[in-house]
Structures are given as structure tokens and as C-alpha cells.
C-alpha atoms as a PDB file:
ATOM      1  CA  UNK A   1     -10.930 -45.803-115.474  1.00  0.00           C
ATOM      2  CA  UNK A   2     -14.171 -47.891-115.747  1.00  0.00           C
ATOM      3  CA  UNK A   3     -16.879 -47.249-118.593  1.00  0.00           C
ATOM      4  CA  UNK A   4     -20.206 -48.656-118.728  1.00  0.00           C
ATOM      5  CA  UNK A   5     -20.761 -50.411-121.801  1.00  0.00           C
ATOM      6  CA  UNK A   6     -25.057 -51.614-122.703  1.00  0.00           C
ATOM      7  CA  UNK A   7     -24.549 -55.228-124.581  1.00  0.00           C
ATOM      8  CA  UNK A   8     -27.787 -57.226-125.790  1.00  0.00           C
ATOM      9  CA  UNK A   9     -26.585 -60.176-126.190  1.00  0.00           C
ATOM     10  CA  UNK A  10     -28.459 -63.711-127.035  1.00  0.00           C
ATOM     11  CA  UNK A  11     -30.066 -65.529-123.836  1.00  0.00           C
ATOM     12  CA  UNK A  12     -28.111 -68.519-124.412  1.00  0.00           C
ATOM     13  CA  UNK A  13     -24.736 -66.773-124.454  1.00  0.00           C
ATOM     14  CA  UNK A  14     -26.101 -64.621-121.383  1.00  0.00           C
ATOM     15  CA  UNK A  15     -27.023 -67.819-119.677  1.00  0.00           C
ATOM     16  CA  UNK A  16     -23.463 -69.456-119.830  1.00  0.00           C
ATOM     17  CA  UNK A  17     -22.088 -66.612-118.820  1.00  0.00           C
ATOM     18  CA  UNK A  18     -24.088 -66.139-115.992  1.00  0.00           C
ATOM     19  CA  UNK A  19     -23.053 -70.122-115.118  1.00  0.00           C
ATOM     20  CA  UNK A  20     -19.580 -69.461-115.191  1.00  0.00           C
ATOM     21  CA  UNK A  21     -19.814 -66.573-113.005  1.00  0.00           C
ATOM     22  CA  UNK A  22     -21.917 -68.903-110.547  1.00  0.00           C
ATOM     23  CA  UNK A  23     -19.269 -71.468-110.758  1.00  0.00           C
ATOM     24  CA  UNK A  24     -16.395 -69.253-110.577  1.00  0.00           C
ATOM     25  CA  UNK A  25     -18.130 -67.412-107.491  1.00  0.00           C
ATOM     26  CA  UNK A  26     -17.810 -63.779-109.544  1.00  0.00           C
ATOM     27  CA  UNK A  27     -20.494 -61.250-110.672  1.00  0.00           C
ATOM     28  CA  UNK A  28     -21.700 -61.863-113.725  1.00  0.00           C
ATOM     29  CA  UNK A  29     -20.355 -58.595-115.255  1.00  0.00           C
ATOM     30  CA  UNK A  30     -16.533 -59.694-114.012  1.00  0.00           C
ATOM     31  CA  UNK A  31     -16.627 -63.248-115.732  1.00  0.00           C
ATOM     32  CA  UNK A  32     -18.118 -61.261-119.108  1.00  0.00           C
ATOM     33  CA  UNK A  33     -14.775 -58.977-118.440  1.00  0.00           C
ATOM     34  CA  UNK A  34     -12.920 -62.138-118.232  1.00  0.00           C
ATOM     35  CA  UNK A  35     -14.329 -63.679-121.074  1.00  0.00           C
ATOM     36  CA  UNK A  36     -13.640 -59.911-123.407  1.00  0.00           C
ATOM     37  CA  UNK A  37     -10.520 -59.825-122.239  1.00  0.00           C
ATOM     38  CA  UNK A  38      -9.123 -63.073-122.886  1.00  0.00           C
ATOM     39  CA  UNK A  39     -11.131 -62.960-126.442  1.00  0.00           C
ATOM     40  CA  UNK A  40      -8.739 -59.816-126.758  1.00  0.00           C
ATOM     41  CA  UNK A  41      -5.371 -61.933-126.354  1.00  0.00           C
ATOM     42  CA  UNK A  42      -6.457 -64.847-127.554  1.00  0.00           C
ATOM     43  CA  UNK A  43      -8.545 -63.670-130.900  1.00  0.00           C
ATOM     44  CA  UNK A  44      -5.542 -64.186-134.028  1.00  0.00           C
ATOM     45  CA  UNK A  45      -8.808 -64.253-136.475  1.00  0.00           C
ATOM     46  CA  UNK A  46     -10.149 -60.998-135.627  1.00  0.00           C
ATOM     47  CA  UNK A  47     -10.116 -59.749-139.293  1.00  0.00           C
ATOM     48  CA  UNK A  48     -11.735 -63.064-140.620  1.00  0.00           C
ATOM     49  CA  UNK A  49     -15.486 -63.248-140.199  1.00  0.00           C
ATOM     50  CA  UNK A  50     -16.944 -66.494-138.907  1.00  0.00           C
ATOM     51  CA  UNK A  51     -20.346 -66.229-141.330  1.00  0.00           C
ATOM     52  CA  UNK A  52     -18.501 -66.507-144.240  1.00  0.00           C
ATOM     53  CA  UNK A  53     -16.211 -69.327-146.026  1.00  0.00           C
ATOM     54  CA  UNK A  54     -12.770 -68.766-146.762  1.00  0.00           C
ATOM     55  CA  UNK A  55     -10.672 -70.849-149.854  1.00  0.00           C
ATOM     56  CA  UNK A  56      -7.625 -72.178-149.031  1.00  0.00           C
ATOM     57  CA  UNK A  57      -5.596 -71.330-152.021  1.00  0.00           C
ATOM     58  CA  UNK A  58      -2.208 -72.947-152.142  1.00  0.00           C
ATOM     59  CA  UNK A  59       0.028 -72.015-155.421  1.00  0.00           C
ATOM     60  CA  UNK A  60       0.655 -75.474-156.377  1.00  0.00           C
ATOM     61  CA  UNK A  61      -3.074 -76.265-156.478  1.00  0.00           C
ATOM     62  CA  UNK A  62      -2.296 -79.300-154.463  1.00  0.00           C
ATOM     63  CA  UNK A  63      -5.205 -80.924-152.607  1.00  0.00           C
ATOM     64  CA  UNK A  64      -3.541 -82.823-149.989  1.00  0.00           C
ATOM     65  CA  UNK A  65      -2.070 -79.348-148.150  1.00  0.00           C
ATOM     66  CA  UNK A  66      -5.810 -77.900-148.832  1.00  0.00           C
ATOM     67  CA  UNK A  67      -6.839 -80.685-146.453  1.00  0.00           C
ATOM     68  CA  UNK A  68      -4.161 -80.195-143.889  1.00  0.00           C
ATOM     69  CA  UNK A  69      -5.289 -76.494-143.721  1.00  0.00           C
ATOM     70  CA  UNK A  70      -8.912 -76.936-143.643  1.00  0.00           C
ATOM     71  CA  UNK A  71      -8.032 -79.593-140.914  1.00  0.00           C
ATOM     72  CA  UNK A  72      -6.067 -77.346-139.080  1.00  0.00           C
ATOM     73  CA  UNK A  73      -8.288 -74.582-139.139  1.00  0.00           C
ATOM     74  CA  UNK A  74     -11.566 -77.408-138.006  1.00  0.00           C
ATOM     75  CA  UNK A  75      -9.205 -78.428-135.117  1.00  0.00           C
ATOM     76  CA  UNK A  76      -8.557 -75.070-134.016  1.00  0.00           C
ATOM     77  CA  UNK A  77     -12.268 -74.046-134.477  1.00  0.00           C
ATOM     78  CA  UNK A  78     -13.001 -76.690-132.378  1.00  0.00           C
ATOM     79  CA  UNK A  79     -10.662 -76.001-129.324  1.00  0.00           C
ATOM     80  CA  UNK A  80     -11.734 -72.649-128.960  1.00  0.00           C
ATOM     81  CA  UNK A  81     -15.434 -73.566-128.379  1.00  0.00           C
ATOM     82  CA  UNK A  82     -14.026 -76.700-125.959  1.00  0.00           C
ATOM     83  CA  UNK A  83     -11.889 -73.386-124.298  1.00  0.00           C
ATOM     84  CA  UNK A  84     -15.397 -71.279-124.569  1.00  0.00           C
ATOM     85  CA  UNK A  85     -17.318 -73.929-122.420  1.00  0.00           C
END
């Protein structure tokens, strides 16, 4: 069963979408569904909120496995906007 859902959503988001549905050949409204739906599978974070700053705590207080994290986490921050485009 389908439901109608209203979004407002920024122009430039709105405007990438509406190239990838272009590109793809598919309405606009079916690449958005694409793009929810593999947010859905794909979205590990979803309890973290991306306008805030989290501390990497590690019990040992060590630096060098602070930087490993907040590496880790920058690499995967940046492969899901490369995945995004």
C-alpha cells in the first residue's frame, strides 16, 4: 500500500535528486524512494546526530586509538557522501 508523504526539502538536495532521476531515466519521486530506502539499510548512525560532535573516549586515555577512530569515522563520513553523489 502506497502513502503520500509532503517533504520540503532544500533546492540543492531537490536538484540532485531530480539529476539522478534524469540520469537514471526514473521519476523523480522513484529515485527519492530509492535514495529513502537505501538510507534505510544503509543508515548504522541513525541514533547519532550529524550537528553535533561526539568524543571518542577510549579507557586507556590513549591518543593514538583516538586518532584511528576519528579517522575511521572521517573515512566513512566521507564514502557515504562519494556513495550520495
Amino acid at each position: 500500500m502506497n502513502r503520500t508523504v509532503t517533504l520540503d526539502l532544500p533546492a540543492e538536495l531537490l536538484d540532485q535528486a531530480d539529476q539522478v532521476a534524469q540520469q537514471s531515466g526514473r521519476t523523480l519521486e522513484a529515485a527519492l524512494a530509492a535514495w529513502i530506502a537505501r538510507g534505510v539499510v544503509e543508515d548504522t548512525t541513525a541514533t547519532f546526530s550529524t550537528e553535533r560532535e561526539y568524543y571518542i573516549y577510549t579507557p586507556q586515555a590513549d591518543a593514538e586509538a583516538s586518532n584511528v577512530l576519528r579517522q575511521a569515522l572521517e573515512d566513512y563520513r566521507a564514502s557515504q557522501q562519494q556513495s550520495q553523489q
